[in-house]
Protein backbone atom coordinates (compact mmCIF):
# COMPACT_ATOMS: atom_id res chain seq x y z
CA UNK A 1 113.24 109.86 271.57
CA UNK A 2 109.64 110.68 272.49
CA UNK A 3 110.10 110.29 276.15
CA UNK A 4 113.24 113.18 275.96
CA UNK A 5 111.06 115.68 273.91
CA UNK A 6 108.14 115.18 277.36
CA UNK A 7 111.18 115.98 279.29
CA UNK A 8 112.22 118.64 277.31
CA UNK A 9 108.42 120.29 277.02
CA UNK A 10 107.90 119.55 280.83
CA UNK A 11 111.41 121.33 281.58
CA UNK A 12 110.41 124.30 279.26
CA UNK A 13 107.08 124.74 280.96
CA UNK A 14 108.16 124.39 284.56
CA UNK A 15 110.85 127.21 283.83
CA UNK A 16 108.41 129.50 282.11
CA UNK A 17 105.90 129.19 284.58
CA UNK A 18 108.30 129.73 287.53
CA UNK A 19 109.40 133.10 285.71
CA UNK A 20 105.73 134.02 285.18
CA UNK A 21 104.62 133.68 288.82
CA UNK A 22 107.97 134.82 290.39
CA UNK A 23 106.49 138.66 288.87
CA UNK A 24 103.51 138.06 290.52
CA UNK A 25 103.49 139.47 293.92
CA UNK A 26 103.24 136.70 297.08
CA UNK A 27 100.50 137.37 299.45
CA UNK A 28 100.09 134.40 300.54
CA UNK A 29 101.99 132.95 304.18
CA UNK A 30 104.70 131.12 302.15
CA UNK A 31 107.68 131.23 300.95
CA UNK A 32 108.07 131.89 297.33
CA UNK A 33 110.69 128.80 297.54
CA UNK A 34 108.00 126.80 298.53
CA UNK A 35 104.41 127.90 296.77
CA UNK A 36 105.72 128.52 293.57
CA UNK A 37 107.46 125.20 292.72
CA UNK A 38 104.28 123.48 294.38
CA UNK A 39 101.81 125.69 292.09
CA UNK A 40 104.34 124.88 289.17
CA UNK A 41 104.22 121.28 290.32
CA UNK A 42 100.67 120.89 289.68
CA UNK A 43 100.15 123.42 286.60
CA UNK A 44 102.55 121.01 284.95
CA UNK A 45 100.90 118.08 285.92
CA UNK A 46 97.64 119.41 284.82
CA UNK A 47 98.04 120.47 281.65
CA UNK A 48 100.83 118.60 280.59
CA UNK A 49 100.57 115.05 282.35
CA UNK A 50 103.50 113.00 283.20
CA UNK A 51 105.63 111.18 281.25
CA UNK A 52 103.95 107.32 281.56
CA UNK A 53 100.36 106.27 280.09
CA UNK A 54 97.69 105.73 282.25
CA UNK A 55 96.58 106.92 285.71
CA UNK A 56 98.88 104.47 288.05
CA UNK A 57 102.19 105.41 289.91
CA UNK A 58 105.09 104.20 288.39
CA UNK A 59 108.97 104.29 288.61
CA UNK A 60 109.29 107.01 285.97
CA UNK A 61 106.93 109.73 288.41
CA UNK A 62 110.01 109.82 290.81
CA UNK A 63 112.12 111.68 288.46
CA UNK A 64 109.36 113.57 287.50
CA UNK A 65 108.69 115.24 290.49
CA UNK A 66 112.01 116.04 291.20
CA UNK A 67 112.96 117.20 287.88
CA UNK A 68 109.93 119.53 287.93
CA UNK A 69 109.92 121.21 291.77
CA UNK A 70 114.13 121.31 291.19
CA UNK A 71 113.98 123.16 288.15
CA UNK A 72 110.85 125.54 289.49
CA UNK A 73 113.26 125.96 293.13
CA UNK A 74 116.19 126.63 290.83
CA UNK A 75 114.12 129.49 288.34
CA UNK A 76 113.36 131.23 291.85
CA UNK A 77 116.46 130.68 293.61
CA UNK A 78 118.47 132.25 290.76
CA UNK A 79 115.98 135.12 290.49
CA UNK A 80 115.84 135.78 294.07
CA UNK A 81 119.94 136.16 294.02
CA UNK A 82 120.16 138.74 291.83
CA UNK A 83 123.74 139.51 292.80
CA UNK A 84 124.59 135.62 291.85
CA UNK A 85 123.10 136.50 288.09
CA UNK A 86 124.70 140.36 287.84
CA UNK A 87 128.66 138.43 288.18
């Protein structure tokens, strides 16, 4: 139950953030589909934390990391198709 509502929070957070920084305008030499879901990446991981205790790699950081970057490329892939949203 706890470990779903750190999903859920994490989830939340990654889409929000994604939505905030997609408005923001890219100056940098990247691809939005790659900076943003890497800035997201570590935002989350900053100021939320994973979803284990303690400070070692485990199993449970594999499908954190995905489930954070593929949300994040999915925010800015839907935004960037605008036509795909319009339908």
């Amino acid at each position: 139950m706890l470990l779903s509502i750190h999903i859920l929070i994490t989830v939340l957070f990654s889409i929000c953030v994604s939505i905030l920084l997609f408005n923001v305008e890219n100056r940098s030499n990247f691809s939005s589909y790659v900076i943003i879901p890497l800035i997201v990446a570590f935002l989350t991981k900053y100021t939320i934390g994973d979803w284990d205790k303690g400070y070692k790699l485990s199993l449970l950081d594999i499908p954190y990391w995905i489930t954070i970057l593929g949300s994040s490329y999915g925010v800015v892939y839907l935004l960037s198709n605008k036509d795909f949203i319009l339908r």
